[in-house]
PDB file of N, CA and C in Angstrom:
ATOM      1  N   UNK A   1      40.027   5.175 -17.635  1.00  0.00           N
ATOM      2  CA  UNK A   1      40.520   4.858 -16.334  1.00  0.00           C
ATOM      3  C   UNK A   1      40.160   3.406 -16.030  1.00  0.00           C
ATOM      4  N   UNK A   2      41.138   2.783 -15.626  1.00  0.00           N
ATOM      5  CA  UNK A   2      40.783   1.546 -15.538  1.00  0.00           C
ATOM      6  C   UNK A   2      41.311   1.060 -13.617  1.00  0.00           C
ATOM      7  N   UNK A   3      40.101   0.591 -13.125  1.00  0.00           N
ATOM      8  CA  UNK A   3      40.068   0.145 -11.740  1.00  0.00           C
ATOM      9  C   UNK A   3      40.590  -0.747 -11.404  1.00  0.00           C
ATOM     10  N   UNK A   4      42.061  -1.487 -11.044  1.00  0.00           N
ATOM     11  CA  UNK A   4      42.025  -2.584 -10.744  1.00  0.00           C
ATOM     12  C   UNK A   4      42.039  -3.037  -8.932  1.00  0.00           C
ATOM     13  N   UNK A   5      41.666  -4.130  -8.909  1.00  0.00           N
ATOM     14  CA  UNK A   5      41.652  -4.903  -7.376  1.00  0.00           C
ATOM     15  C   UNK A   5      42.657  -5.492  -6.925  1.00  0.00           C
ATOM     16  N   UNK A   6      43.581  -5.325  -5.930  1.00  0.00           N
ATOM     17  CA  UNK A   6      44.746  -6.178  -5.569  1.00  0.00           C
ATOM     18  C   UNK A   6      43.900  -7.466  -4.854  1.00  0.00           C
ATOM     19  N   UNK A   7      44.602  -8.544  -5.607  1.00  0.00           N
ATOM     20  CA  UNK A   7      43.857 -10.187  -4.689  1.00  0.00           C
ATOM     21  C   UNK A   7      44.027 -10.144  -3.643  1.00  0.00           C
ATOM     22  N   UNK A   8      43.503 -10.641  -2.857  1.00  0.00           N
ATOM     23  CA  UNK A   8      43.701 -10.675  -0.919  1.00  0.00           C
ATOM     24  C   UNK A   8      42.991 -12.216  -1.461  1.00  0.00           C
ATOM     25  N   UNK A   9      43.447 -12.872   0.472  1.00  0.00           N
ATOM     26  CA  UNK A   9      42.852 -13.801   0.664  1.00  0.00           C
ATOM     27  C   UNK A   9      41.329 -13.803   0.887  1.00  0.00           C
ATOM     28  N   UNK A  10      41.167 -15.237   0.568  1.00  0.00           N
ATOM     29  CA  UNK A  10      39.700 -14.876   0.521  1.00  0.00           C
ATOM     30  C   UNK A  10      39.380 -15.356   1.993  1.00  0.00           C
ATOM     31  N   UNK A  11      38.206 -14.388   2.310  1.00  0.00           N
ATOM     32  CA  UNK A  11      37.807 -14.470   3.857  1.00  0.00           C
ATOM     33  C   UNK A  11      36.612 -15.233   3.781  1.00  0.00           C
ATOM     34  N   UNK A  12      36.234 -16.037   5.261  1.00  0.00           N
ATOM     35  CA  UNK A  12      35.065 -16.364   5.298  1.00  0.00           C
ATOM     36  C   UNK A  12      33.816 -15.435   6.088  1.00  0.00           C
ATOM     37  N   UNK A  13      33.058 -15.950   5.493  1.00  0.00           N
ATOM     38  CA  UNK A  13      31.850 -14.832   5.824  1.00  0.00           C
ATOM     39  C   UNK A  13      31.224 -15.051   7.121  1.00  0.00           C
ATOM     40  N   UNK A  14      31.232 -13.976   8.293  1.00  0.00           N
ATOM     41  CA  UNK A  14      30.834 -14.280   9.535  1.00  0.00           C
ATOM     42  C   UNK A  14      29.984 -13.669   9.925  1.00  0.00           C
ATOM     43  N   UNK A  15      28.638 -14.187  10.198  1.00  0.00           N
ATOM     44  CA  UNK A  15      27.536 -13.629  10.599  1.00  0.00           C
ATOM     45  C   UNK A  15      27.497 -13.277  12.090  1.00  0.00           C
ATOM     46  N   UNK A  16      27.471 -12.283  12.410  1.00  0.00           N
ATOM     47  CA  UNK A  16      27.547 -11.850  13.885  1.00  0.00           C
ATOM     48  C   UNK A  16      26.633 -12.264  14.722  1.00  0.00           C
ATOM     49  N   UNK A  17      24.981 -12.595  14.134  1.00  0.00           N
ATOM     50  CA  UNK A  17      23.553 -12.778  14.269  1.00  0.00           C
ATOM     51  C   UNK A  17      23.588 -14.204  14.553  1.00  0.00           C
ATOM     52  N   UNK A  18      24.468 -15.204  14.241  1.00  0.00           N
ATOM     53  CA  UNK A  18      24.392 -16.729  13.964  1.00  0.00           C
ATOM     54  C   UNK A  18      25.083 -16.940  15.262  1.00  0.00           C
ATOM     55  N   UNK A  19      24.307 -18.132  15.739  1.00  0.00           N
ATOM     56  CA  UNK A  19      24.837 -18.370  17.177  1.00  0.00           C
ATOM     57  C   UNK A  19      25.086 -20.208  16.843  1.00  0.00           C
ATOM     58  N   UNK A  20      25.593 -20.682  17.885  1.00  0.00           N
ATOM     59  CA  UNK A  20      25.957 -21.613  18.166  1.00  0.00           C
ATOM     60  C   UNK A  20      24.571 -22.789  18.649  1.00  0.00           C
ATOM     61  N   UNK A  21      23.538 -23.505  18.182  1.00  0.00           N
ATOM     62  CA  UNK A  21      22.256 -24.238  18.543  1.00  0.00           C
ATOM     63  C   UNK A  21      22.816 -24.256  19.548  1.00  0.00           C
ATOM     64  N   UNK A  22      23.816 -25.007  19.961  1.00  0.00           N
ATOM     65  CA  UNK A  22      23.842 -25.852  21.768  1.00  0.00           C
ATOM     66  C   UNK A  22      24.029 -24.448  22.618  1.00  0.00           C
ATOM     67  N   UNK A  23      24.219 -23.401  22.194  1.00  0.00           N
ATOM     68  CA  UNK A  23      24.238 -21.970  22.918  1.00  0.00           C
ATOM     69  C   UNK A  23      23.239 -21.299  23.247  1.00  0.00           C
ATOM     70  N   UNK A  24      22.230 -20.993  22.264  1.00  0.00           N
ATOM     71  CA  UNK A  24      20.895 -20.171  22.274  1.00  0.00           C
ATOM     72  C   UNK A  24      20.119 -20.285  23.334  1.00  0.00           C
ATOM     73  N   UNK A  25      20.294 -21.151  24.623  1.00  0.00           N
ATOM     74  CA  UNK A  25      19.473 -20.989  25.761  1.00  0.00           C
ATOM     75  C   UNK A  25      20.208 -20.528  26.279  1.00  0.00           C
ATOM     76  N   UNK A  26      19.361 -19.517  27.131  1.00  0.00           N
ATOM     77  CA  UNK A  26      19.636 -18.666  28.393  1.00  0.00           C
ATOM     78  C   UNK A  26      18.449 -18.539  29.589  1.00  0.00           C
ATOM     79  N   UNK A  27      18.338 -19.161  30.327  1.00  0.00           N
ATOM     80  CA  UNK A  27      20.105 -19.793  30.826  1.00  0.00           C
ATOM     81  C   UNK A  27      19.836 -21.175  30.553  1.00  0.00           C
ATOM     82  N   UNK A  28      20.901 -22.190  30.525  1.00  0.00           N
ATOM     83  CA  UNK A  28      20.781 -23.468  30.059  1.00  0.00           C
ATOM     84  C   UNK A  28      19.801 -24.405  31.202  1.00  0.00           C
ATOM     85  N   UNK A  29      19.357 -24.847  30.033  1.00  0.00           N
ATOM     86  CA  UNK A  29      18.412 -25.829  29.661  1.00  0.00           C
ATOM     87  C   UNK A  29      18.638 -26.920  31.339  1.00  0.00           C
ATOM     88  N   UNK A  30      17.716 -26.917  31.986  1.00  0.00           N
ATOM     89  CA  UNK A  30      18.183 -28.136  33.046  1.00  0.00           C
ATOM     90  C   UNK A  30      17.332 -29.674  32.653  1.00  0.00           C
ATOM     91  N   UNK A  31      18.054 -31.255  32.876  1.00  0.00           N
ATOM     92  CA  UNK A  31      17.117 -32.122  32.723  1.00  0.00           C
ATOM     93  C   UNK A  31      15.760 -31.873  32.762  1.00  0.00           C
ATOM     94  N   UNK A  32      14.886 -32.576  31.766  1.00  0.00           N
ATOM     95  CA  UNK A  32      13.834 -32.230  31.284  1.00  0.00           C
ATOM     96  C   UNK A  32      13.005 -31.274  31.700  1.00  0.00           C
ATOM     97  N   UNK A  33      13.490 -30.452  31.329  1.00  0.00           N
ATOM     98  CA  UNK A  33      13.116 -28.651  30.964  1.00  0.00           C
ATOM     99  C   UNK A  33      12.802 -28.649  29.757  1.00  0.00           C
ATOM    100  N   UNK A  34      11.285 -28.003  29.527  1.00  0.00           N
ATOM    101  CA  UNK A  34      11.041 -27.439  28.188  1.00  0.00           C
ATOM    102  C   UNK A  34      11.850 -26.570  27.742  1.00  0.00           C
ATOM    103  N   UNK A  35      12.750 -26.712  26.493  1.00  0.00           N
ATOM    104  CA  UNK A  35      13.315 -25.322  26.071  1.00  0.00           C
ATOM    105  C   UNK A  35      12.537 -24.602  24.796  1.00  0.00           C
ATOM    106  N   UNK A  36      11.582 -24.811  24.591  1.00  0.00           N
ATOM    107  CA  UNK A  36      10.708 -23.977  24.035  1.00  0.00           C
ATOM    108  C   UNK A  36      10.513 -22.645  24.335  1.00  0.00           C
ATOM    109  N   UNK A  37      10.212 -22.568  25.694  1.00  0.00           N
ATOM    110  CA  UNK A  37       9.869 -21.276  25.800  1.00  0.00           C
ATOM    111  C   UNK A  37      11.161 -21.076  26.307  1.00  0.00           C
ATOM    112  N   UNK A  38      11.650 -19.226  26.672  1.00  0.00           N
ATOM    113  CA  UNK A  38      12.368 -18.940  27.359  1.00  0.00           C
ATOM    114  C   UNK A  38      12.015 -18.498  28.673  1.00  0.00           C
ATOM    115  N   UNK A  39      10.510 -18.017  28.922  1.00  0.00           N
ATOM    116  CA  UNK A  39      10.122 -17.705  29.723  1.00  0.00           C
ATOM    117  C   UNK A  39       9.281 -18.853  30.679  1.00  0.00           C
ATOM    118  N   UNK A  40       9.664 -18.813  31.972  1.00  0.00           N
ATOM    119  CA  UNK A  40       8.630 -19.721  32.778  1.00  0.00           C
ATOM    120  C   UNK A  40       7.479 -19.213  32.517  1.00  0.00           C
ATOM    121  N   UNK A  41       6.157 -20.239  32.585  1.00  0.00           N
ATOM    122  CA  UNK A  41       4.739 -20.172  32.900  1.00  0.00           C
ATOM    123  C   UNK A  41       4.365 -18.851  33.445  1.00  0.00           C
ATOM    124  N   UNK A  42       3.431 -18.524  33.297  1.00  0.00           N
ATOM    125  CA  UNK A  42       3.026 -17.593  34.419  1.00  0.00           C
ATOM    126  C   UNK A  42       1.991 -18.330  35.914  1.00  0.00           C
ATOM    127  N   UNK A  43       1.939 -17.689  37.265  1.00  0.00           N
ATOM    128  CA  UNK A  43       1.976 -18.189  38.032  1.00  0.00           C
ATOM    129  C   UNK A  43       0.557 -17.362  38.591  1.00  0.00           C
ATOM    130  N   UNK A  44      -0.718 -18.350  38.591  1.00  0.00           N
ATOM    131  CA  UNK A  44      -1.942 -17.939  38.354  1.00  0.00           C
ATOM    132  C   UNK A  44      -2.089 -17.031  39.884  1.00  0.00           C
ATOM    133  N   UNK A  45      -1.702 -17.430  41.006  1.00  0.00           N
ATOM    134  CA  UNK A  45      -1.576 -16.617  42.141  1.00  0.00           C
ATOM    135  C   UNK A  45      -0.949 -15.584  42.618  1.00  0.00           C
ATOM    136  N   UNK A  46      -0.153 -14.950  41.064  1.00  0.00           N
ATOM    137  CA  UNK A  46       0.432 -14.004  41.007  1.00  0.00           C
ATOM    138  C   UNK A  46      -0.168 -12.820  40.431  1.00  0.00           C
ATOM    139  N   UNK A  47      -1.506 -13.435  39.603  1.00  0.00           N
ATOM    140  CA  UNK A  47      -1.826 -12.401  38.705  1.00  0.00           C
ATOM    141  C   UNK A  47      -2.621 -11.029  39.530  1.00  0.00           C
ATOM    142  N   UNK A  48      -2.528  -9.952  38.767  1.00  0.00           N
ATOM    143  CA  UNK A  48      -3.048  -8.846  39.422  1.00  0.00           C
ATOM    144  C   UNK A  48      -5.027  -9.235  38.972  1.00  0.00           C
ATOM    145  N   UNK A  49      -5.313  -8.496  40.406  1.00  0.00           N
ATOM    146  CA  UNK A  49      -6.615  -8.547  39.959  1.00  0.00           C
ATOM    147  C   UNK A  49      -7.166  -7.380  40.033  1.00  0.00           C
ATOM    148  N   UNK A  50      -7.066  -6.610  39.172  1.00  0.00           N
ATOM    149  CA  UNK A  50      -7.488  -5.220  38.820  1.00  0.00           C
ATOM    150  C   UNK A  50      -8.201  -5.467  37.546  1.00  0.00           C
ATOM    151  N   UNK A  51      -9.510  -4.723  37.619  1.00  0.00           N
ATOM    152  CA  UNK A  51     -10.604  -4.849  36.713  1.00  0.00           C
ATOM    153  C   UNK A  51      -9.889  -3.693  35.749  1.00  0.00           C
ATOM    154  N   UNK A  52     -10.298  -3.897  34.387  1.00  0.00           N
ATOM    155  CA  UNK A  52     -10.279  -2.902  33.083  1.00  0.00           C
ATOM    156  C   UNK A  52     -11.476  -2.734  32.875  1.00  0.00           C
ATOM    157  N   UNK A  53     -11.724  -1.293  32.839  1.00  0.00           N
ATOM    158  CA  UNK A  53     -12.490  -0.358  32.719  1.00  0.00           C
ATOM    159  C   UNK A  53     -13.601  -1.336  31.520  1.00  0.00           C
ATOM    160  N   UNK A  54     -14.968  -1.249  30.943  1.00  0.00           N
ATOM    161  CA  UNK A  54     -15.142  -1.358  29.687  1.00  0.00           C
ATOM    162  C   UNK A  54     -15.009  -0.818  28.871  1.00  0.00           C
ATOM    163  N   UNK A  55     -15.304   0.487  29.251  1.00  0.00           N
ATOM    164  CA  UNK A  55     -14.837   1.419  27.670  1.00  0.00           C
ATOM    165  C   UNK A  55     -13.450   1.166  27.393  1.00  0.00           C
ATOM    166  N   UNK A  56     -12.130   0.847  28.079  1.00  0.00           N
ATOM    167  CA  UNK A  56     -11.313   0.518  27.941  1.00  0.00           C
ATOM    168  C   UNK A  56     -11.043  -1.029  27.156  1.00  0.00           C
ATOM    169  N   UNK A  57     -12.097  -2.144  27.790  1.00  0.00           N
ATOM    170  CA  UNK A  57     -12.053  -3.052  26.858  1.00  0.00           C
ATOM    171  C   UNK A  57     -12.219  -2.980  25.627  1.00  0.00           C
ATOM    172  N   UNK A  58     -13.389  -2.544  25.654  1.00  0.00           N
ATOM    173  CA  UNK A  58     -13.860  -1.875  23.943  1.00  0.00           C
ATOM    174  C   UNK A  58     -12.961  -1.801  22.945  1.00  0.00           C
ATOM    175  N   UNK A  59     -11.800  -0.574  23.740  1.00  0.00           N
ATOM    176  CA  UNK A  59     -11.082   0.324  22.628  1.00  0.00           C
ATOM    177  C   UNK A  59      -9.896  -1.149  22.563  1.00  0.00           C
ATOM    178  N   UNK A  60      -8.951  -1.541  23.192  1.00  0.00           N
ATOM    179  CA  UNK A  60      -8.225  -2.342  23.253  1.00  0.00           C
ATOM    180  C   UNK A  60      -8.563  -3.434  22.031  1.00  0.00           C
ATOM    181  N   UNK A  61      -9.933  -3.982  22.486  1.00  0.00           N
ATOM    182  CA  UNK A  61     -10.278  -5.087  21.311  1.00  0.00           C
ATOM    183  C   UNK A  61     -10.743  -4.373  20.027  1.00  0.00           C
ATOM    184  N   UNK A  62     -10.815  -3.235  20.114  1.00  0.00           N
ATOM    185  CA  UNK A  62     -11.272  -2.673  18.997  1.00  0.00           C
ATOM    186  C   UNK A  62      -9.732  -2.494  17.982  1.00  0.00           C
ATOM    187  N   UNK A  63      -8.604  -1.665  19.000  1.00  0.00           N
ATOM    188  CA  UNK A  63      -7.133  -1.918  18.150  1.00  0.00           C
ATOM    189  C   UNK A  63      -7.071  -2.637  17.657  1.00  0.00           C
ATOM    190  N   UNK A  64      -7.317  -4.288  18.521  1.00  0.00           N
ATOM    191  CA  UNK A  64      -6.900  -5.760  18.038  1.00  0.00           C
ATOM    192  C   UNK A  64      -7.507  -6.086  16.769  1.00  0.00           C
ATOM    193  N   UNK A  65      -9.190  -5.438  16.882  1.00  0.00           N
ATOM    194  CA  UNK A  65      -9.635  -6.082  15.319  1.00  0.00           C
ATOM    195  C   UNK A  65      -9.338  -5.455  14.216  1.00  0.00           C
ATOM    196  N   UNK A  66      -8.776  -4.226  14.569  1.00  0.00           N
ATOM    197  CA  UNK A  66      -8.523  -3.240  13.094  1.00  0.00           C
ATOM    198  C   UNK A  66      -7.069  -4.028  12.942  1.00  0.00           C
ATOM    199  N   UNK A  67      -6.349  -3.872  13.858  1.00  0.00           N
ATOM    200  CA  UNK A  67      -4.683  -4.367  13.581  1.00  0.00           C
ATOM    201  C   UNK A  67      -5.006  -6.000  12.284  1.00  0.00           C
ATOM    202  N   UNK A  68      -5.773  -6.586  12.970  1.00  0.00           N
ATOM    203  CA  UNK A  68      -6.344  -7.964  12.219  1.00  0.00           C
ATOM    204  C   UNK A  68      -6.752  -7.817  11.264  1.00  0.00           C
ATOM    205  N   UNK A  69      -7.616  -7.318  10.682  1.00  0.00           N
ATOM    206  CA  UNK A  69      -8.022  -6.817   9.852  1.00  0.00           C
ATOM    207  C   UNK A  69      -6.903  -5.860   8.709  1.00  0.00           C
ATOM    208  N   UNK A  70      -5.604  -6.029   9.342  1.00  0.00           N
ATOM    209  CA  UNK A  70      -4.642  -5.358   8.407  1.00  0.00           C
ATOM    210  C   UNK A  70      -5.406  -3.706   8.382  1.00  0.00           C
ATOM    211  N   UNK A  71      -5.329  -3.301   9.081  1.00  0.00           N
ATOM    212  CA  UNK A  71      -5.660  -1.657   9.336  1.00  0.00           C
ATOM    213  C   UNK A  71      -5.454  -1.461  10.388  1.00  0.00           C
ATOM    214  N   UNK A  72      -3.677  -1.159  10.702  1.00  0.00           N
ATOM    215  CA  UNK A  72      -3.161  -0.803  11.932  1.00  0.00           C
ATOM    216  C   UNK A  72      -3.626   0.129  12.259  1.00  0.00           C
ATOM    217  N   UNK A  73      -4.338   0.864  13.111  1.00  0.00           N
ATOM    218  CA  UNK A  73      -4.324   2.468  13.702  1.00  0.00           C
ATOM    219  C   UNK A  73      -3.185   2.990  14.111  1.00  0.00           C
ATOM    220  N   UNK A  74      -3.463   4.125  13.253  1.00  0.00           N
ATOM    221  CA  UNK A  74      -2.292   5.496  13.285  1.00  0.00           C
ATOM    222  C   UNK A  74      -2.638   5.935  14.671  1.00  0.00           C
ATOM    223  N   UNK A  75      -1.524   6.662  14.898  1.00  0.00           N
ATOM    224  CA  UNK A  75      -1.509   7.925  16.387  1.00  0.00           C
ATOM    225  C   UNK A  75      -2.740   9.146  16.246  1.00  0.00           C
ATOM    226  N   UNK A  76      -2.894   9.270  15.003  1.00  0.00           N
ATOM    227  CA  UNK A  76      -4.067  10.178  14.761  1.00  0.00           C
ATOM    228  C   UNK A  76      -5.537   9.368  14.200  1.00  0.00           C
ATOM    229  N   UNK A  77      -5.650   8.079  14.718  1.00  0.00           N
ATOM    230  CA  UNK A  77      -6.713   7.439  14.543  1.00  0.00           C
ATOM    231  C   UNK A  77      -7.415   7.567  16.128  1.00  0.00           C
ATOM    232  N   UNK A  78      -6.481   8.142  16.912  1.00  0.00           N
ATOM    233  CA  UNK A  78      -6.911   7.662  18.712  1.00  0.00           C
ATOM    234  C   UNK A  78      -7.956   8.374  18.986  1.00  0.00           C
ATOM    235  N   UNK A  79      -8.294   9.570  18.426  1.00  0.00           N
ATOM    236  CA  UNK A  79      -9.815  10.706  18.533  1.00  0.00           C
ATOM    237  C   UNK A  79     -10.876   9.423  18.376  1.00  0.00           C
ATOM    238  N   UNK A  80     -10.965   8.898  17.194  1.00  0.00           N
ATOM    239  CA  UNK A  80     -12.191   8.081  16.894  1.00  0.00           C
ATOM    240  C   UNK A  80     -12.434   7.111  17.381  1.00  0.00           C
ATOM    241  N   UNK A  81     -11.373   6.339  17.688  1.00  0.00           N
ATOM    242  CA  UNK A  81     -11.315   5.174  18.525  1.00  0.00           C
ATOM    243  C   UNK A  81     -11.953   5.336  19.484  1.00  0.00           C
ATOM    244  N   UNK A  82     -11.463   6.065  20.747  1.00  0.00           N
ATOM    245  CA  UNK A  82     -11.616   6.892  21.687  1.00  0.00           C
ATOM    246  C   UNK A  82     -13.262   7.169  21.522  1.00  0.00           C
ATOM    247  N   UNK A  83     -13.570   7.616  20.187  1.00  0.00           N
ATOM    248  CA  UNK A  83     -14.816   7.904  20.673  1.00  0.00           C
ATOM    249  C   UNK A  83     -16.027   6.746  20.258  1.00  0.00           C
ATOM    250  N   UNK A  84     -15.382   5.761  19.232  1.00  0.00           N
ATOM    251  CA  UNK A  84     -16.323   4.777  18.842  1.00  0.00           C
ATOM    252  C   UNK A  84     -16.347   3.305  20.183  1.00  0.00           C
ATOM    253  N   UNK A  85     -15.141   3.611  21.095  1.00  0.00           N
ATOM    254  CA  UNK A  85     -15.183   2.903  22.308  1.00  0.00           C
ATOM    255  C   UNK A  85     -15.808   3.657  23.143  1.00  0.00           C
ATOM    256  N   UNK A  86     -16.701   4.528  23.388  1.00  0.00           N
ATOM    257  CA  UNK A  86     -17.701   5.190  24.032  1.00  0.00           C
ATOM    258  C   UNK A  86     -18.839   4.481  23.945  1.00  0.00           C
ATOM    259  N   UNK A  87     -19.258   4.173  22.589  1.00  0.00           N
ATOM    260  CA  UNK A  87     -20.476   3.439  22.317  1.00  0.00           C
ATOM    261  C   UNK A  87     -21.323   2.537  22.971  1.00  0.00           C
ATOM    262  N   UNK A  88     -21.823   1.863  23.329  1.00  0.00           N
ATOM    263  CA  UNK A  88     -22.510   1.229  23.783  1.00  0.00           C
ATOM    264  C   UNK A  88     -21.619  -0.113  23.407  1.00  0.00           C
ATOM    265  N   UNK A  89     -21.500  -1.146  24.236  1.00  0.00           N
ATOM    266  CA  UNK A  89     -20.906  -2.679  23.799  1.00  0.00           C
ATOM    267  C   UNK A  89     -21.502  -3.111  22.542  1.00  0.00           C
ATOM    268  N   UNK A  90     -22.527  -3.276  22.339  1.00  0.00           N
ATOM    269  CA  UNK A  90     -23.551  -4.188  21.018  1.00  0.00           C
ATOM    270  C   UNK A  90     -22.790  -3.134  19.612  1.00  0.00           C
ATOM    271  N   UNK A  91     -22.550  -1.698  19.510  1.00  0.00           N
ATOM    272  CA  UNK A  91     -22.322  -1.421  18.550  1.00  0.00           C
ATOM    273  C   UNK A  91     -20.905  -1.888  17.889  1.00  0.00           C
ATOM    274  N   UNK A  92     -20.134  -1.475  19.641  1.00  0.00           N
ATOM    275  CA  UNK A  92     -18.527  -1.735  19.421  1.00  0.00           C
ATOM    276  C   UNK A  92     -18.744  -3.600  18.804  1.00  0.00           C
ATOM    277  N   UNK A  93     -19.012  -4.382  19.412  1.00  0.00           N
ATOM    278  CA  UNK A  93     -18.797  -5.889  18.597  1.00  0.00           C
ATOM    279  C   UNK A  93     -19.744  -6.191  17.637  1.00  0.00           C
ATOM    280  N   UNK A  94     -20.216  -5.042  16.939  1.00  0.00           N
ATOM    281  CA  UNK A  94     -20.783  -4.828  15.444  1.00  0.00           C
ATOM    282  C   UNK A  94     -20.003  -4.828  14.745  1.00  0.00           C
ATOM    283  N   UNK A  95     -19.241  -3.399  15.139  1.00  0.00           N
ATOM    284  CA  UNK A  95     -18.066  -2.986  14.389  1.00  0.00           C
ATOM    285  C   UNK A  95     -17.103  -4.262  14.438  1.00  0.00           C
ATOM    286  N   UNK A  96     -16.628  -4.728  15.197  1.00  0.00           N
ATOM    287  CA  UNK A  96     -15.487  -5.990  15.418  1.00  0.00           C
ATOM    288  C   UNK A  96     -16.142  -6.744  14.684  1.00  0.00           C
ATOM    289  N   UNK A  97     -17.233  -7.320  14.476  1.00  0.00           N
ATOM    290  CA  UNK A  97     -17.761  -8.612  13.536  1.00  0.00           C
ATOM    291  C   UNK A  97     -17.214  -8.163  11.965  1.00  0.00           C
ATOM    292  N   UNK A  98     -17.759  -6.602  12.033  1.00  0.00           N
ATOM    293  CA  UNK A  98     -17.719  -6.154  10.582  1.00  0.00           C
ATOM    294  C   UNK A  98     -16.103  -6.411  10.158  1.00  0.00           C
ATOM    295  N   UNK A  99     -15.313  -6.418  11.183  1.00  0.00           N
ATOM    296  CA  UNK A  99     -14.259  -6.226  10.806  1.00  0.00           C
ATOM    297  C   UNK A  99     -13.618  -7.475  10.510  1.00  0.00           C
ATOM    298  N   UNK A 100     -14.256  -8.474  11.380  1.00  0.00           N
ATOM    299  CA  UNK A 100     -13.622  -9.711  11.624  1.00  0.00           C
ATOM    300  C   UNK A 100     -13.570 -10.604   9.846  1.00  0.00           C
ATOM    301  N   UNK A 101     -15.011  -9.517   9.450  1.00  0.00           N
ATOM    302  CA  UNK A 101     -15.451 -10.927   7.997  1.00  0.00           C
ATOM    303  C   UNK A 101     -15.122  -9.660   7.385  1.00  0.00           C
ATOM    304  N   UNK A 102     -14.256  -8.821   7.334  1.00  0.00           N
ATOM    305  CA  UNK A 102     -12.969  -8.338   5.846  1.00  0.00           C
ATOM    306  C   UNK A 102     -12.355  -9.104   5.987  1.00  0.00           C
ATOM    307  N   UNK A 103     -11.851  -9.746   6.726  1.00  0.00           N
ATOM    308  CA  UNK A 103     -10.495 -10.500   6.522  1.00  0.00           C
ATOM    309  C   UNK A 103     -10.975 -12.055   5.883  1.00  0.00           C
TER     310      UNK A 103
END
């Protein structure tokens, strides 16, 4: 059996993902406007001032150093976490040091 291809013209290849440079801001760019970011600054008299818990700090920076450390935590890592952010502060940024010098 032999397959053959009828010729067609040849098409050019259009990336749907590829935008136009002078386009990619939203919304456009006004005289000297950073367009770096897309987002304005944040606005220091806006911020909430609600305290986080510590044991809550703990666990948070504790995600951050395992994630860093290239050892994302699983959904079934949250028991231990949970309970090694119980600890006392000095142990939890034991553990974070330990973690900091794997990497």
């Amino acid at each position: 059996m032999t397959i053959t291809f009828e010729p067609h013209t040849p098409q050019t290849f259009v990336d749907p993902y590829a935008a136009d440079p002078a386009q990619t801001i939203w919304p456009p760019a006004t005289a000297g406007q950073d367009t770096d970011c897309l987002l304005p600054p944040p606005n220091p008299a806006e911020r909430l001032s609600i305290l986080i818990d510590p044991r809550d700090q703990r666990r948070l920076a504790l995600h951050a150093a395992l994630t860093v450390a290239g050892i994302p935590p699983r959904p079934e890592d949250r028991d231990a976490i949970d309970q090694l952010s119980a600890l006392p502060s000095s142990i939890n940024t034991t553990l974070q040091r330990w973690l900091h010098h794997t990497t």
